[in-house]
Protein backbone atom coordinates (compact mmCIF):
# COMPACT_ATOMS: atom_id res chain seq x y z
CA UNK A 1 0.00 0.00 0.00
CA UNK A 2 1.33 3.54 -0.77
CA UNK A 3 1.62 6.40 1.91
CA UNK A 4 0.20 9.21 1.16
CA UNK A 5 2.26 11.94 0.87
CA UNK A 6 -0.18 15.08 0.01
CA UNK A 7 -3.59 16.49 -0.64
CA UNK A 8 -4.16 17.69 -4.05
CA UNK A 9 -6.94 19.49 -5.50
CA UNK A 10 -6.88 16.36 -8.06
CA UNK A 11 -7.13 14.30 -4.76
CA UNK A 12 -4.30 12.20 -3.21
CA UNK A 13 -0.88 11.51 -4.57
CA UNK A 14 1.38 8.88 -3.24
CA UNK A 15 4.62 9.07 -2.06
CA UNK A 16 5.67 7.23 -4.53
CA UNK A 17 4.58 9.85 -7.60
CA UNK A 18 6.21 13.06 -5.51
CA UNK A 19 9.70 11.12 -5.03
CA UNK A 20 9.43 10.46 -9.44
CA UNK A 21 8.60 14.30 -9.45
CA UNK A 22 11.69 15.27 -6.85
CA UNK A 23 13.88 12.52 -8.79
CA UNK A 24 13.18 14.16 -12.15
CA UNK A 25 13.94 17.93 -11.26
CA UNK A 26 16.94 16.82 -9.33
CA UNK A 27 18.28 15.32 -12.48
CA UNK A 28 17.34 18.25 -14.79
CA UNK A 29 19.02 20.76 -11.94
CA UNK A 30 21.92 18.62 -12.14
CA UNK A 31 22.33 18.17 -16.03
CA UNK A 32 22.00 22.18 -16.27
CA UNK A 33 23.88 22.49 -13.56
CA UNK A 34 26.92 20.32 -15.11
CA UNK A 35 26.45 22.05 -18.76
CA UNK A 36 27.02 25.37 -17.38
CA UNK A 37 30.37 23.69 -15.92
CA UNK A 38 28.94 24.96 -12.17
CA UNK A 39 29.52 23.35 -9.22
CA UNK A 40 27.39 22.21 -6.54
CA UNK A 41 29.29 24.91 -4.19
CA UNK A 42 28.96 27.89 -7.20
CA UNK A 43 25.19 27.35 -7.77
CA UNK A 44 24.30 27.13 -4.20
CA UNK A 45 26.01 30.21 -3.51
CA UNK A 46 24.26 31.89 -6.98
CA UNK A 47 20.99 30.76 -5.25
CA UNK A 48 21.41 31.99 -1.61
CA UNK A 49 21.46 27.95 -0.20
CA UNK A 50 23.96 25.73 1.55
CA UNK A 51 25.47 23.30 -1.07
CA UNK A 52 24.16 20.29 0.72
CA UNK A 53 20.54 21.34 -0.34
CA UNK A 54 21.76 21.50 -3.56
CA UNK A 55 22.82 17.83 -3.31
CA UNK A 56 19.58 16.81 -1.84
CA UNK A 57 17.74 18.22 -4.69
CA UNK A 58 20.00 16.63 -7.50
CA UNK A 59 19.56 12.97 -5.65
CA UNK A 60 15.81 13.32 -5.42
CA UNK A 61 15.89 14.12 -1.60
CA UNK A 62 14.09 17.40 -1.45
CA UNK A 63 12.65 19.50 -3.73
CA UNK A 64 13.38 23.32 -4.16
CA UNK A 65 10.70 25.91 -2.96
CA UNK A 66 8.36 27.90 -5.80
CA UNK A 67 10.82 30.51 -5.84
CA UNK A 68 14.34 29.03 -6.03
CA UNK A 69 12.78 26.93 -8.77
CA UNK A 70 11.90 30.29 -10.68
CA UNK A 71 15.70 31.63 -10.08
CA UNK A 72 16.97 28.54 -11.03
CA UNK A 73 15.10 28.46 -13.77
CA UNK A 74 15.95 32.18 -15.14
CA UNK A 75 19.57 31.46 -14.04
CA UNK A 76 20.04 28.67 -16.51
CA UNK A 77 18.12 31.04 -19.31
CA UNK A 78 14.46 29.39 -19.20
CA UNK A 79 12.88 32.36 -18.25
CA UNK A 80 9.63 31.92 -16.02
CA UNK A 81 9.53 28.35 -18.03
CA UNK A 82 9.45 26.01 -15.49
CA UNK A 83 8.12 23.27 -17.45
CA UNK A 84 11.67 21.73 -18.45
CA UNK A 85 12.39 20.73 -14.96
CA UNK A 86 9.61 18.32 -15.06
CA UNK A 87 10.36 16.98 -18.12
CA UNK A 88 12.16 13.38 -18.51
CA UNK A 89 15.06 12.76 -20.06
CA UNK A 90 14.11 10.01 -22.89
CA UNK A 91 15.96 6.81 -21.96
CA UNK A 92 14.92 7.30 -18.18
């Protein structure tokens, strides 16, 4: 049985589905991250946060609030497009 990790207004989602979602954008963070030659340390200073969030986010552990995701977003040239940190990579 899954544990329920939140309310929705779509109703519940499993624990399960949110640690995919966290999984995914830590991966995207990471490969944009790693393609602007950054590391952990640089964009964690860039962003205001201790470099060990930053490694929780890339492995899936946490997930970055609404507004770090916007400045990470704009700081890697996506704008207020926050779409391509949800998207999987093809192959995963």
């Amino acid at each position: 049985m899954h544990q329920l990790a939140s309310l929705t207004p779509n109703g519940l989602r499993c624990a399960a589905a949110e640690q995919r979602r966290r999984e995914t954008i830590g991966r995207n963070i990471a490969r944009a991250r790693e393609g602007a030659g950054l590391s952990q340390l640089q964009l964690a200073e860039q962003l205001g946060v201790d470099r060990g969030v930053v490694s929780k986010w890339e492995r899936g552990r946490r997930e970055p609030r609404a507004d770090v995701l916007e400045a990470i977003s704009a700081l890697f040239e996506h704008g207020d497009d926050l779409g391509w940190l949800y998207q999987k990579v093809q192959g995963e």
